[in-house]
C-alpha atoms as a PDB file:
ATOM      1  CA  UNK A   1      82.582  99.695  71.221  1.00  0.00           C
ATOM      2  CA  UNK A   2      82.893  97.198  74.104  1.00  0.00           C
ATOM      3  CA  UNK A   3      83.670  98.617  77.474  1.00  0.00           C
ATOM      4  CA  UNK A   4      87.318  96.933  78.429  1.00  0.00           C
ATOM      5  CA  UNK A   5      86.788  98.409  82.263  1.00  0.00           C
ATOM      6  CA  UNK A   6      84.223  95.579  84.093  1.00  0.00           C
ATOM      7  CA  UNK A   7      83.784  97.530  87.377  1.00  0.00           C
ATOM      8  CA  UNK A   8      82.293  94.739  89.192  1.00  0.00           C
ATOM      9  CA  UNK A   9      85.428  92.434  88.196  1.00  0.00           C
ATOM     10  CA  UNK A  10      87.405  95.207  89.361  1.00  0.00           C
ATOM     11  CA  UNK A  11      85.914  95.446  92.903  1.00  0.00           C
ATOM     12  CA  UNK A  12      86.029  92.262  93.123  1.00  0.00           C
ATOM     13  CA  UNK A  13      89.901  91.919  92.704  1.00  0.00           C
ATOM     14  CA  UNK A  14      90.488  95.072  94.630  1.00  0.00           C
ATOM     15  CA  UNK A  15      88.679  93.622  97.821  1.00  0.00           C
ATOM     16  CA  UNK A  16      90.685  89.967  97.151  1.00  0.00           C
ATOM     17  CA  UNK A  17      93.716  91.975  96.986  1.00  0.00           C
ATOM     18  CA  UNK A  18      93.127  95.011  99.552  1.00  0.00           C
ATOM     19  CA  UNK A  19      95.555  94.265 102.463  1.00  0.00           C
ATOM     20  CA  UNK A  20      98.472  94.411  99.550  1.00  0.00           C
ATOM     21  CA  UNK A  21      97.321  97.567  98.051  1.00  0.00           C
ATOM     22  CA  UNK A  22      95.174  99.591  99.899  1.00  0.00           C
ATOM     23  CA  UNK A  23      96.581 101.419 103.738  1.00  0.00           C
ATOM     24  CA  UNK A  24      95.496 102.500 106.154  1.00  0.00           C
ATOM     25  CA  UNK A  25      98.535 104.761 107.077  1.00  0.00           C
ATOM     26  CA  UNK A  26     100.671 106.346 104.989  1.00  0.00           C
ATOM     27  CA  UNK A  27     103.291 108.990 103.866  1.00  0.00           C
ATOM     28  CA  UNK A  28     102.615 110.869 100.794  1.00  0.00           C
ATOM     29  CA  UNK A  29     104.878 111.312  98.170  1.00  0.00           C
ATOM     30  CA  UNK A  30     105.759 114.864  99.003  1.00  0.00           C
ATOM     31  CA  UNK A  31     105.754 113.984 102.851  1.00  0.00           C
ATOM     32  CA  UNK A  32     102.336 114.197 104.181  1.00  0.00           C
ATOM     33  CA  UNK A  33     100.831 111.675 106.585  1.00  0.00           C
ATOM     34  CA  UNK A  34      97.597 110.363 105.164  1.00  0.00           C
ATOM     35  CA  UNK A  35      95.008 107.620 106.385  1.00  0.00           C
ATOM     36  CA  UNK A  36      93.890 105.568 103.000  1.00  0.00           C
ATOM     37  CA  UNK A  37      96.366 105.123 100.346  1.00  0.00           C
ATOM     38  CA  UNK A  38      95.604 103.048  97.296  1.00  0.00           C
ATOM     39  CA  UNK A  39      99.186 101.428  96.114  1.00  0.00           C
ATOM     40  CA  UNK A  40      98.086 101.648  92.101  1.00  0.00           C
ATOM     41  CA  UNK A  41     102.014 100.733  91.487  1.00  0.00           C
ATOM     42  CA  UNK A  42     101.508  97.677  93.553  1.00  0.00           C
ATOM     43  CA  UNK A  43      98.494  96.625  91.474  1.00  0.00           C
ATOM     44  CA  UNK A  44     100.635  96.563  88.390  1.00  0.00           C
ATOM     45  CA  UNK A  45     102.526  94.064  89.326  1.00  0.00           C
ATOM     46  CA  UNK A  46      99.739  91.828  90.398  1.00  0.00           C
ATOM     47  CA  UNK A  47      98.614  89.495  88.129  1.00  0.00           C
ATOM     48  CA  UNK A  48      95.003  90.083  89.226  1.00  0.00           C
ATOM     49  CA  UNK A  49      94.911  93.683  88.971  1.00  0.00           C
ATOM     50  CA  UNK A  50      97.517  94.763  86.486  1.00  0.00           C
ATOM     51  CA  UNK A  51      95.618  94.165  83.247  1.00  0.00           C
ATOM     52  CA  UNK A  52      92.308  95.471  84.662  1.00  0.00           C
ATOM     53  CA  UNK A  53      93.962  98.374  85.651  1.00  0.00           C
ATOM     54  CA  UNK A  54      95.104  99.617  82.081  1.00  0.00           C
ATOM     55  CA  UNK A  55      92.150  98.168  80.528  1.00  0.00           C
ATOM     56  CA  UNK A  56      90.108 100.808  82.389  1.00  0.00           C
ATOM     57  CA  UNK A  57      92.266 103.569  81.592  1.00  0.00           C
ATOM     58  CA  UNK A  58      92.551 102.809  77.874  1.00  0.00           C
ATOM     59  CA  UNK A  59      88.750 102.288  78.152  1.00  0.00           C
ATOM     60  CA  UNK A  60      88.320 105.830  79.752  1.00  0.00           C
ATOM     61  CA  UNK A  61      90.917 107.403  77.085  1.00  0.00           C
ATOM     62  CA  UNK A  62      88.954 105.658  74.119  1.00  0.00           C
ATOM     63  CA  UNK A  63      85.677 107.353  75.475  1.00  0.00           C
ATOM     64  CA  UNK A  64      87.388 110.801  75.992  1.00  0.00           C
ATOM     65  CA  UNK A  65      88.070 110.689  72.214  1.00  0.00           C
ATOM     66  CA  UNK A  66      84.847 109.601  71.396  1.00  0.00           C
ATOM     67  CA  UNK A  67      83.163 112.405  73.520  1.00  0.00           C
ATOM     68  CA  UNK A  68      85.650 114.875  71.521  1.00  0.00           C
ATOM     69  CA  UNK A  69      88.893 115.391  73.412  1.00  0.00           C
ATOM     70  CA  UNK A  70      91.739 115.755  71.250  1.00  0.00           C
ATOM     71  CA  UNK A  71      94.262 114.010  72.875  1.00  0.00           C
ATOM     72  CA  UNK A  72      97.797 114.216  70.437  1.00  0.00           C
ATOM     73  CA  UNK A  73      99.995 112.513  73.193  1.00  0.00           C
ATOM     74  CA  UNK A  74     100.067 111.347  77.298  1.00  0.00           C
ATOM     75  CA  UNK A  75     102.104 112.592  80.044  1.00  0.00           C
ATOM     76  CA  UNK A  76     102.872 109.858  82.732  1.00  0.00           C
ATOM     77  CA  UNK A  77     104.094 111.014  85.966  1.00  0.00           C
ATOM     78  CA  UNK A  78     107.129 109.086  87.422  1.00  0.00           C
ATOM     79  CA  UNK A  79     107.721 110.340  90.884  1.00  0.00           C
ATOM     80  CA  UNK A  80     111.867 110.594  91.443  1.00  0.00           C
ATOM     81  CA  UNK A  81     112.581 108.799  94.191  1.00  0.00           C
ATOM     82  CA  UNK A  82     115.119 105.796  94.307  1.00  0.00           C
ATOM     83  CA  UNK A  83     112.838 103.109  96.090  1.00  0.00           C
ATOM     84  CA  UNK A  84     109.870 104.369  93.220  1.00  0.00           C
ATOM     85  CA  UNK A  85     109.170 101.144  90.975  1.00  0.00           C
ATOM     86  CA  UNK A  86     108.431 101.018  87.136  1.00  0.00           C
ATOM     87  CA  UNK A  87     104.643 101.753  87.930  1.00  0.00           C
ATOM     88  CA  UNK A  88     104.364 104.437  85.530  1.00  0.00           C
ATOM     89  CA  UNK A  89     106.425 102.816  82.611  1.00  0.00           C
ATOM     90  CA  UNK A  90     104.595  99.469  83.067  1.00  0.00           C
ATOM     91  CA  UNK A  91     101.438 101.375  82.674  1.00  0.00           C
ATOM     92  CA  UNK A  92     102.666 103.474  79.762  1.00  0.00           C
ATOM     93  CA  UNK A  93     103.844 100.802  77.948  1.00  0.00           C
ATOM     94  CA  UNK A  94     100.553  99.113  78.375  1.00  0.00           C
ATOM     95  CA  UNK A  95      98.600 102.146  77.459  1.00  0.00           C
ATOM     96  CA  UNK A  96     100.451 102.557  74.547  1.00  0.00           C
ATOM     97  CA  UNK A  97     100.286  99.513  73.049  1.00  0.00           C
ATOM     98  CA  UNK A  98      96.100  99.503  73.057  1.00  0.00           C
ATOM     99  CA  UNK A  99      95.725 102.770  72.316  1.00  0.00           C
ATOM    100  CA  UNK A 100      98.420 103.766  69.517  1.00  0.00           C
ATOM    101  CA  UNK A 101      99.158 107.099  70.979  1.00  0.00           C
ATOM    102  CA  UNK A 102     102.827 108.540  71.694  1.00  0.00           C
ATOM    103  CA  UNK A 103     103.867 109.547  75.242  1.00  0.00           C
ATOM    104  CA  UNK A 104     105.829 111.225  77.405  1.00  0.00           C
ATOM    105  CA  UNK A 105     106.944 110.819  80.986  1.00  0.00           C
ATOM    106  CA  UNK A 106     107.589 114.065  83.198  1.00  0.00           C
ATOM    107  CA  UNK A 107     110.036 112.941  86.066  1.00  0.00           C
ATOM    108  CA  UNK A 108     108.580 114.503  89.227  1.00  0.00           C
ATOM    109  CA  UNK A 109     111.244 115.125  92.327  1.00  0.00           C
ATOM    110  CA  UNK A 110     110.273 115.151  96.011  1.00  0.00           C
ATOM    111  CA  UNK A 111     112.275 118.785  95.691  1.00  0.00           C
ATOM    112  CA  UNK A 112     111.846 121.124  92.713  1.00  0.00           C
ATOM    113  CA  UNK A 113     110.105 121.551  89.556  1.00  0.00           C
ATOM    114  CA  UNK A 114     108.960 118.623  87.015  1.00  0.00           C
ATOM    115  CA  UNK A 115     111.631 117.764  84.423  1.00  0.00           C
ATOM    116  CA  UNK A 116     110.023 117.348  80.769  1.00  0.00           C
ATOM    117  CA  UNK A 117     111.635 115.679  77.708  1.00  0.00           C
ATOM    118  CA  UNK A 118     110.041 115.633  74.313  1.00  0.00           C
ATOM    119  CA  UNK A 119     106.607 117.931  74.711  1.00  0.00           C
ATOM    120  CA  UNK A 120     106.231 119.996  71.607  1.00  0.00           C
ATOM    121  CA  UNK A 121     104.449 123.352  70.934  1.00  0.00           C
ATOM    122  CA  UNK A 122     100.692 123.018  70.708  1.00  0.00           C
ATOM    123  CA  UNK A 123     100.572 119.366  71.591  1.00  0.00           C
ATOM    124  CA  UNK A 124      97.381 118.383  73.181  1.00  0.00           C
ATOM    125  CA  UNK A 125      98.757 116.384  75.421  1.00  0.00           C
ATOM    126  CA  UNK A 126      96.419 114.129  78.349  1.00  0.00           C
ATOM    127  CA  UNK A 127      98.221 113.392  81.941  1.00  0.00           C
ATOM    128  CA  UNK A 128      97.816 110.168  83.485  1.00  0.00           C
ATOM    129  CA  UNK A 129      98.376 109.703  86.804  1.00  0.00           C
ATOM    130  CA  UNK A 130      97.559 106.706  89.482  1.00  0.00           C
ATOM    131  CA  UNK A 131      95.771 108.848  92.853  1.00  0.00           C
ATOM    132  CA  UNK A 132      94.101 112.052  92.999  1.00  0.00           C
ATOM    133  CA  UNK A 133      94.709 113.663  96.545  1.00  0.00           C
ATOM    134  CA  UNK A 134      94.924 117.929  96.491  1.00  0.00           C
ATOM    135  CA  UNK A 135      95.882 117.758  92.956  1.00  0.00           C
ATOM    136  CA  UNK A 136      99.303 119.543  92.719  1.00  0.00           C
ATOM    137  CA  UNK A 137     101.264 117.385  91.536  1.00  0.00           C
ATOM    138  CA  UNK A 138      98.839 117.387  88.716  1.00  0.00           C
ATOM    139  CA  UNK A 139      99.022 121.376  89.002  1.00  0.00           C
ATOM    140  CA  UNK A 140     102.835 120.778  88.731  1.00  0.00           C
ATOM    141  CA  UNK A 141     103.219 118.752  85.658  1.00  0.00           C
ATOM    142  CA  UNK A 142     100.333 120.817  83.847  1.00  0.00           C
ATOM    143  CA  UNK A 143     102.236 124.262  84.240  1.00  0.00           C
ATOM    144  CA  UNK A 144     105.411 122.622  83.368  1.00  0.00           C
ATOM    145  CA  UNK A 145     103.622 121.408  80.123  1.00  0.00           C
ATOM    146  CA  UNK A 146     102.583 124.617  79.457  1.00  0.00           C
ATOM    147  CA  UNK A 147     105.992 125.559  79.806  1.00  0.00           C
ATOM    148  CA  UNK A 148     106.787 124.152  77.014  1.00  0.00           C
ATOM    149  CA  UNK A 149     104.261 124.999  74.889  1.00  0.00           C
ATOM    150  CA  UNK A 150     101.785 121.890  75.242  1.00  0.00           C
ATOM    151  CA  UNK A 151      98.038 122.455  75.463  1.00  0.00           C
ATOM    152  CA  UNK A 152      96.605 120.575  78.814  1.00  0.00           C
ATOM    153  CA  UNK A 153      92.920 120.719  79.819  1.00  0.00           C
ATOM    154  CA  UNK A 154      92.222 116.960  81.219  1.00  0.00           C
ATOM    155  CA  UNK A 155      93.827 114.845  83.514  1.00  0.00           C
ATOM    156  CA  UNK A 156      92.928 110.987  84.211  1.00  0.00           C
ATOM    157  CA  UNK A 157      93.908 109.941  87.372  1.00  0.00           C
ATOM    158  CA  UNK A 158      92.590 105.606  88.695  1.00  0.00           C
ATOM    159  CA  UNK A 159      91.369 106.860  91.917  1.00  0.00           C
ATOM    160  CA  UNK A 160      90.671 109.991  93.501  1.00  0.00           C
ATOM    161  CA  UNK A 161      90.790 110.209  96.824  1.00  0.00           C
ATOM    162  CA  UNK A 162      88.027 113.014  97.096  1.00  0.00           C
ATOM    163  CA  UNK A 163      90.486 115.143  99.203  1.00  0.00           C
ATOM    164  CA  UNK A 164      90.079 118.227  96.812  1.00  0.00           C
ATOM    165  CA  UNK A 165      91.658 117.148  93.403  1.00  0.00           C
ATOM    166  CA  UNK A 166      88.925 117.862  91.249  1.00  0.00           C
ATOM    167  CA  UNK A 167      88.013 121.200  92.714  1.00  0.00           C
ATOM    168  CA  UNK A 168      91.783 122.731  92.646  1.00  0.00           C
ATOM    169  CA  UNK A 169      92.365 121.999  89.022  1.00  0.00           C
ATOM    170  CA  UNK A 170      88.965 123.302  87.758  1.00  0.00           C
ATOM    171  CA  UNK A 171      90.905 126.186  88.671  1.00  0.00           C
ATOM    172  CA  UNK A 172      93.572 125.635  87.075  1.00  0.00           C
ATOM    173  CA  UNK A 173      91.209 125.081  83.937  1.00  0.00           C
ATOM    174  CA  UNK A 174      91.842 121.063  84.085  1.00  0.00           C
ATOM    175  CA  UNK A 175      89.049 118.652  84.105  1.00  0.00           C
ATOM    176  CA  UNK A 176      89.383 115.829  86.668  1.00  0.00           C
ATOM    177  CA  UNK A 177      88.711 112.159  84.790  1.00  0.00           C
ATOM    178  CA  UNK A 178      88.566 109.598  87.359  1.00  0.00           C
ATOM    179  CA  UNK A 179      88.373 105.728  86.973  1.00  0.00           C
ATOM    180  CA  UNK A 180      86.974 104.757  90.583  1.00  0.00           C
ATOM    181  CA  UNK A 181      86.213 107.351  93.566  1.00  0.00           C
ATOM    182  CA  UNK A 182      86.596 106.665  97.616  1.00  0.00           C
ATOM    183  CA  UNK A 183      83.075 107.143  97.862  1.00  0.00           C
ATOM    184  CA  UNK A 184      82.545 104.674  94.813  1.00  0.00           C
ATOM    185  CA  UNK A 185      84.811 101.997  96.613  1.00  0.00           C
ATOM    186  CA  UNK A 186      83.103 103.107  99.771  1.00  0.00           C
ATOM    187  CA  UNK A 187      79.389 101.760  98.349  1.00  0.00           C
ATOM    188  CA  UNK A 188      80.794  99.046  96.837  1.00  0.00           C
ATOM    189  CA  UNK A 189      81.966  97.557 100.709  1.00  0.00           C
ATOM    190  CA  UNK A 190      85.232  97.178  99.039  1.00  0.00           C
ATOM    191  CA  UNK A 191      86.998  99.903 101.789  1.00  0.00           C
ATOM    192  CA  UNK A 192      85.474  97.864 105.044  1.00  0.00           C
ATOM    193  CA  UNK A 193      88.373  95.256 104.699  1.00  0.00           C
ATOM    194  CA  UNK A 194      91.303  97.353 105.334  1.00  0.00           C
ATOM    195  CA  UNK A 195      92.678  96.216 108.576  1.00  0.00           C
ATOM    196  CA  UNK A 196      92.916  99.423 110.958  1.00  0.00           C
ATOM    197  CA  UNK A 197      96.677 100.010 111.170  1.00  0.00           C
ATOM    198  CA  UNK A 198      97.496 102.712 114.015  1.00  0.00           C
ATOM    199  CA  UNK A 199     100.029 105.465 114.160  1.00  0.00           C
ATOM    200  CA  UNK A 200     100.320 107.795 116.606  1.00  0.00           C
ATOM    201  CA  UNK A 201     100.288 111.382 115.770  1.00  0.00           C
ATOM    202  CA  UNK A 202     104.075 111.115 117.220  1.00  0.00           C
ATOM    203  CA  UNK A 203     105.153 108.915 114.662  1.00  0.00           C
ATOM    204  CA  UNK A 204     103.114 110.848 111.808  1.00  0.00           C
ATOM    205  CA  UNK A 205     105.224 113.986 112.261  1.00  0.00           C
ATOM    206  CA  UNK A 206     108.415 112.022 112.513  1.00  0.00           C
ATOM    207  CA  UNK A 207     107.615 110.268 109.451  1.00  0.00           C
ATOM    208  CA  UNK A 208     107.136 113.475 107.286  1.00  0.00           C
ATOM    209  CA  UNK A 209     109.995 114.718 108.320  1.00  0.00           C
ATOM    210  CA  UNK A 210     112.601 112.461 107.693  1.00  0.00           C
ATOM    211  CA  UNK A 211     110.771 111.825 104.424  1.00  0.00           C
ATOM    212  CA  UNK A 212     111.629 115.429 103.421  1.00  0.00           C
ATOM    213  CA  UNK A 213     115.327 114.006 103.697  1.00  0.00           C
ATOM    214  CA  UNK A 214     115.740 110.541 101.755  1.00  0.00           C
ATOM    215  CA  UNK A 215     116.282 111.312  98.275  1.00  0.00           C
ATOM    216  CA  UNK A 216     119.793 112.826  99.628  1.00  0.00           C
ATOM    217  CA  UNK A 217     120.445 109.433 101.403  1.00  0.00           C
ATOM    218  CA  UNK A 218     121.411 107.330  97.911  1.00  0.00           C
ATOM    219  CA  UNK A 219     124.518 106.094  98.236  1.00  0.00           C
ATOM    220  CA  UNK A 220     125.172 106.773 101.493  1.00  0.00           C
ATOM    221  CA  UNK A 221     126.563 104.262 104.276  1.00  0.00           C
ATOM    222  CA  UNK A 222     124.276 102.866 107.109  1.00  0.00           C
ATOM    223  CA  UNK A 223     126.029 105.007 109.932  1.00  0.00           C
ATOM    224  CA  UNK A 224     126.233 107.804 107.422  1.00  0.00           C
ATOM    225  CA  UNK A 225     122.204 107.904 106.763  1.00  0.00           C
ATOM    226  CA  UNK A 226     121.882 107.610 110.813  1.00  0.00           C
ATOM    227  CA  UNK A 227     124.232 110.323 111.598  1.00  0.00           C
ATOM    228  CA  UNK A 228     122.608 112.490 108.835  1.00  0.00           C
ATOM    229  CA  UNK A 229     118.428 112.026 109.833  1.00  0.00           C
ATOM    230  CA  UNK A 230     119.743 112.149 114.000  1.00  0.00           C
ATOM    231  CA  UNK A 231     121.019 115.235 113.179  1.00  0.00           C
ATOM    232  CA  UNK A 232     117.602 116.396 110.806  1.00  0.00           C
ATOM    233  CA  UNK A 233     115.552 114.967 113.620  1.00  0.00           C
ATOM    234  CA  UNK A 234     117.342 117.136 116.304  1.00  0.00           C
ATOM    235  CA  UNK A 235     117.124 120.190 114.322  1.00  0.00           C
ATOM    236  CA  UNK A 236     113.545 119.515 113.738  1.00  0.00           C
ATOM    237  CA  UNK A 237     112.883 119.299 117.609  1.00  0.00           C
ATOM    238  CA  UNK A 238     112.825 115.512 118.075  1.00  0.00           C
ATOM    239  CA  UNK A 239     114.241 114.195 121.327  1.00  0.00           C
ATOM    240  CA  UNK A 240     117.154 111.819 119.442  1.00  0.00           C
ATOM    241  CA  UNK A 241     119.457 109.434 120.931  1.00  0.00           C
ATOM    242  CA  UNK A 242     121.676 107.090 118.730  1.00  0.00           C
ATOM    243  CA  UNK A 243     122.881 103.624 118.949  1.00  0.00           C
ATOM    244  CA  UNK A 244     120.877 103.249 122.239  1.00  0.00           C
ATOM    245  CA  UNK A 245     121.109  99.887 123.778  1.00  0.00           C
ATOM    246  CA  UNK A 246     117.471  98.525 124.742  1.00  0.00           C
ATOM    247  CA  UNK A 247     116.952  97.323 128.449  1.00  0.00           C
ATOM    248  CA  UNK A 248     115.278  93.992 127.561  1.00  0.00           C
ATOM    249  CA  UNK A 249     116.758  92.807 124.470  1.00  0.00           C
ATOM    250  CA  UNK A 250     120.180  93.771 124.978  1.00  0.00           C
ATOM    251  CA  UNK A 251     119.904  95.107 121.281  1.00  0.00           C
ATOM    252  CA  UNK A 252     121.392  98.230 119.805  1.00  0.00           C
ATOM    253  CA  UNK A 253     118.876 100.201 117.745  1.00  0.00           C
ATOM    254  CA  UNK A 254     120.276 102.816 115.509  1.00  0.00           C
ATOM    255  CA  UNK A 255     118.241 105.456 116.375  1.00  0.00           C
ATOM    256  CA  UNK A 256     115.841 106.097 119.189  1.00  0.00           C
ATOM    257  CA  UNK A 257     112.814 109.114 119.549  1.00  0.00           C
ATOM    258  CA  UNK A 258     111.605 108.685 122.641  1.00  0.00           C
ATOM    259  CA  UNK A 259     109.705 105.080 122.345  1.00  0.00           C
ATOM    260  CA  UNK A 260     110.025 104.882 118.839  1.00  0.00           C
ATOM    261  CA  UNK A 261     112.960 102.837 116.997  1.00  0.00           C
ATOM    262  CA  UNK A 262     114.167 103.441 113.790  1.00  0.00           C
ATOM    263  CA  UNK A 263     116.269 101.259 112.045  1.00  0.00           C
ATOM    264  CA  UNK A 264     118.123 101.426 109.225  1.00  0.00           C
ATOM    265  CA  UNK A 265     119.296  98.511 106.874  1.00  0.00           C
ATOM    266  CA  UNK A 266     121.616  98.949 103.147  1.00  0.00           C
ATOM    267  CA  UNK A 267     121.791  95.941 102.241  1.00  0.00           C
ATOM    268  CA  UNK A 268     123.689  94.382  99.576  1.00  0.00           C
ATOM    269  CA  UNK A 269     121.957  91.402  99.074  1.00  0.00           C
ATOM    270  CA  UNK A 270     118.271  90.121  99.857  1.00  0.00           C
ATOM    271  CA  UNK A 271     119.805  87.738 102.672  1.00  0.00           C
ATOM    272  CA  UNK A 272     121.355  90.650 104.663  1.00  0.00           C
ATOM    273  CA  UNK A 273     117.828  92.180 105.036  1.00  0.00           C
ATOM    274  CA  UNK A 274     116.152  88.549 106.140  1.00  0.00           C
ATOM    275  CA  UNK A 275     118.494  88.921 109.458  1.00  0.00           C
ATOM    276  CA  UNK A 276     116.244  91.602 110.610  1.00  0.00           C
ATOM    277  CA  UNK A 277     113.854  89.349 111.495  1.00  0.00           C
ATOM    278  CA  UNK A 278     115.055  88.378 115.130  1.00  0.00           C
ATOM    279  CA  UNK A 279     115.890  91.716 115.384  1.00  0.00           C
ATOM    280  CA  UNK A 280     112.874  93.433 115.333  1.00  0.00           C
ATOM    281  CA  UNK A 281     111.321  90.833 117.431  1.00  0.00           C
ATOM    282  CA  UNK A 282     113.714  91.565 120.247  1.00  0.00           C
ATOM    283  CA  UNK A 283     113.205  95.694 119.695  1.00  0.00           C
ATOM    284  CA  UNK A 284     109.755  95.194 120.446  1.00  0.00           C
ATOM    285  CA  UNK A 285     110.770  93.659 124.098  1.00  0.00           C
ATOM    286  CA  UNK A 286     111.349  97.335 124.620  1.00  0.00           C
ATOM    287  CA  UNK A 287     109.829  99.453 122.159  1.00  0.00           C
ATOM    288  CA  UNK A 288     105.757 100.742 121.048  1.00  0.00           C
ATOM    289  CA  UNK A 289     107.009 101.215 117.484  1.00  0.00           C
ATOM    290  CA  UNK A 290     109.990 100.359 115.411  1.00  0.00           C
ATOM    291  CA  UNK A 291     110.263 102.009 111.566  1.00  0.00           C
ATOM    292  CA  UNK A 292     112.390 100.167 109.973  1.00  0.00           C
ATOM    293  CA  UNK A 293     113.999 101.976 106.443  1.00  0.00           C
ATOM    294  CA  UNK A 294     115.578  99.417 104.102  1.00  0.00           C
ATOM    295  CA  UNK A 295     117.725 100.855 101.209  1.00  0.00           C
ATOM    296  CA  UNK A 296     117.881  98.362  98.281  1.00  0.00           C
ATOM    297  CA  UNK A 297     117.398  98.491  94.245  1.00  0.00           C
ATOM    298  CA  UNK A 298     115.147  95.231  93.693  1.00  0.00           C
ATOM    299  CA  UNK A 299     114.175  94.054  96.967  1.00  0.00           C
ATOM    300  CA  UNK A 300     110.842  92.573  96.893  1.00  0.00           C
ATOM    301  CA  UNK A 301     109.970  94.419 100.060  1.00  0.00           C
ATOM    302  CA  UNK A 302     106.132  93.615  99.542  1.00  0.00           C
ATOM    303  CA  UNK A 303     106.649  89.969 100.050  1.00  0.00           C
ATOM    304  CA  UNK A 304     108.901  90.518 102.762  1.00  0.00           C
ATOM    305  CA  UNK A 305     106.430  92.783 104.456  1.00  0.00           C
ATOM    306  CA  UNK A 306     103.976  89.604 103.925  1.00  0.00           C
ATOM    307  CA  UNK A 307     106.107  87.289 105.749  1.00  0.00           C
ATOM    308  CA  UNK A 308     106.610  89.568 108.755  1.00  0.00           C
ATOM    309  CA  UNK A 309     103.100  89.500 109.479  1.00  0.00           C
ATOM    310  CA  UNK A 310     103.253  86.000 109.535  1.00  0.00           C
ATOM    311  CA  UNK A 311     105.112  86.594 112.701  1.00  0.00           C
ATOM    312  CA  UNK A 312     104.361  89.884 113.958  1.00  0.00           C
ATOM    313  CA  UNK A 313     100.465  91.058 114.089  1.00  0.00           C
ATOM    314  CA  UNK A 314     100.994  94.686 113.093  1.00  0.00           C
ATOM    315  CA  UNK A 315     103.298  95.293 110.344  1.00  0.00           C
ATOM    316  CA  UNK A 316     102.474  98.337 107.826  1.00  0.00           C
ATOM    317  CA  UNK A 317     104.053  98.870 104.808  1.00  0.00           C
ATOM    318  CA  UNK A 318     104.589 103.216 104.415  1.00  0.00           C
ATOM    319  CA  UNK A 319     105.961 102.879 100.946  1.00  0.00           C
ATOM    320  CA  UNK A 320     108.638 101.122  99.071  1.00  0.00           C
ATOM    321  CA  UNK A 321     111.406 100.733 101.383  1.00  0.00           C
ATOM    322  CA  UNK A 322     109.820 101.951 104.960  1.00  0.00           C
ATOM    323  CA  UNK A 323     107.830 100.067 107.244  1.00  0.00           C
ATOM    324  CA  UNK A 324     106.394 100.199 110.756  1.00  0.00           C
ATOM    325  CA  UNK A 325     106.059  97.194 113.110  1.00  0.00           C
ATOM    326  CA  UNK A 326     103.753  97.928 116.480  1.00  0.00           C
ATOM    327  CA  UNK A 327     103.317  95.510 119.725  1.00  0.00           C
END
């Protein structure tokens, strides 16, 4: 059989495409700063890299088979968290269709257990997931599989960030599958080309823990949200001030930890969230940092990201609705 997964063609892409999808700061799903991040839901929706991307994981499934690994049906992760795109369903869809086996998806919250629909008693069943990092999430889902009944002894993740993963569910008695390593991308001079974003170690704890707090924010007004993470932020020992007017700019940012700015936009249309453009230029008259959290369904926050840094030098996208803009 034809390998579907060209390597070199996928290097290739990765370094055209690296400032979109690869960072160099961070916040982890569960709220954990980190210093490389490889956006695999980003690369989905790019032309360049989608297809390569499932073509190398229905490669790597084909050969698991081949080697021996009974594989009856696939978990897909889909991590619960309102700005969270269709990454896993794209992929699942796509996997699907080349492969001709069934799925599943386990919906994993920032808070709780894994929720599980359809996994039957002694189903050998294969989870698929975009980056390795420790591995518990992987943990999670497996246990909650086995919950249910469902036989799980492989995982196959794109990229594993060599932070532990494969290590910490060996003993869990799950064997790590990976598609491309950091070290691999490392040889390969495809890593070299991330632009070196910083963030102080300030901003990295403030960051995780207002992350802990935005899955409660859906549906909430603008001065609700603010009133809500000021008061998180206090009781987590941050110096907060609200709706502090800046010396310079004459601007009013919403809320304001020490010489950080964070600003928070709920939009109800794409045009409200262009008119923070002048603003965050002025907050930076007075202001070393300025996280900005926009709260919208669709927004195409990528390309908006993109046309910031046509104007501003350092602009860093955290994940899908957060971003940081630095002097």
């Amino acid at each position: 059989m034809t390998s579907l997964c060209n390597k070199e063609h996928l290097y290739e892409v990765i370094k055209h495409v690296v400032d979109q999808s690869v960072y160099k700061s961070y916040t982890l799903f569960r709220g954990s700063p980190s210093s490389y991040y490889m956006n695999i839901d980003w690369g989905l929706t790019s032309f360049e890299l989608g297809p390569i991307i499932s073509d190398c994981y229905t490669d790597r499934i084909e050969k698991l088979k081949k080697d021996g690994l009974k594989i009856e049906k696939l978990a897909f992760i889909r991590r619960q968290d309102s700005s969270e795109p269709t990454g896993a369903i794209t992929l699942m869809v796509q996997i699907i269709r080349k492969t001709k086996i069934p799925a599943l998806i386990v919906n994993l919250p920032q808070i709780g257990r894994p929720r599980i629909a359809h996994a039957s008693p002694g189903e050998q069943v294969l989870i698929i997931s975009d980056n390795a990092t420790s591995g518990q999430e992987i943990k999670e889902v497996a246990r909650a599989l086995r919950s249910k009944g469902a036989k799980v002894s492989t995982a196959l993740v794109f990229h594993d960030r060599e932070e532990g993963a494969e290590n910490n569910l060996a003993g869990e008695s799950i064997a790590l599958e990976t598609i491309v390593t950091r070290s691999e991308l490392d040889r390969q001079s495809v890593l070299p080309q991330i632009k070196e974003d910083s963030i102080s170690v300030e901003l990295d704890e403030l960051l995780k823990a207002f992350k802990r707090y935005m899955p409660r924010w859906q549906g909430k007004t603008e001065r609700e949200i603010e009133n809500l993470l000021a008061k998180r932020l206090r009781d987590d020992g941050f110096n907060v001030k609200q709706q502090e007017l800046l010396d310079k700019s004459g601007l009013t940012i919403d809320i304001m930890v020490d010489r950080i700015g964070i600003e928070i936009k709920v939009p109800s249309n794409g045009r409200e969230v262009i008119t923070l453009d002048g603003q965050l230029r002025g907050y930076l008259d007075d202001l070393t940092q300025v996280v900005a959290v926009v709260f919208i369904g669709n927004f195409p926050i990528h390309a908006y990201v993109d046309r910031l840094r046509e104007r501003l030098t350092k602009v860093n996208l955290l994940d899908k609705r957060v971003f940081i803009i630095e002097k």
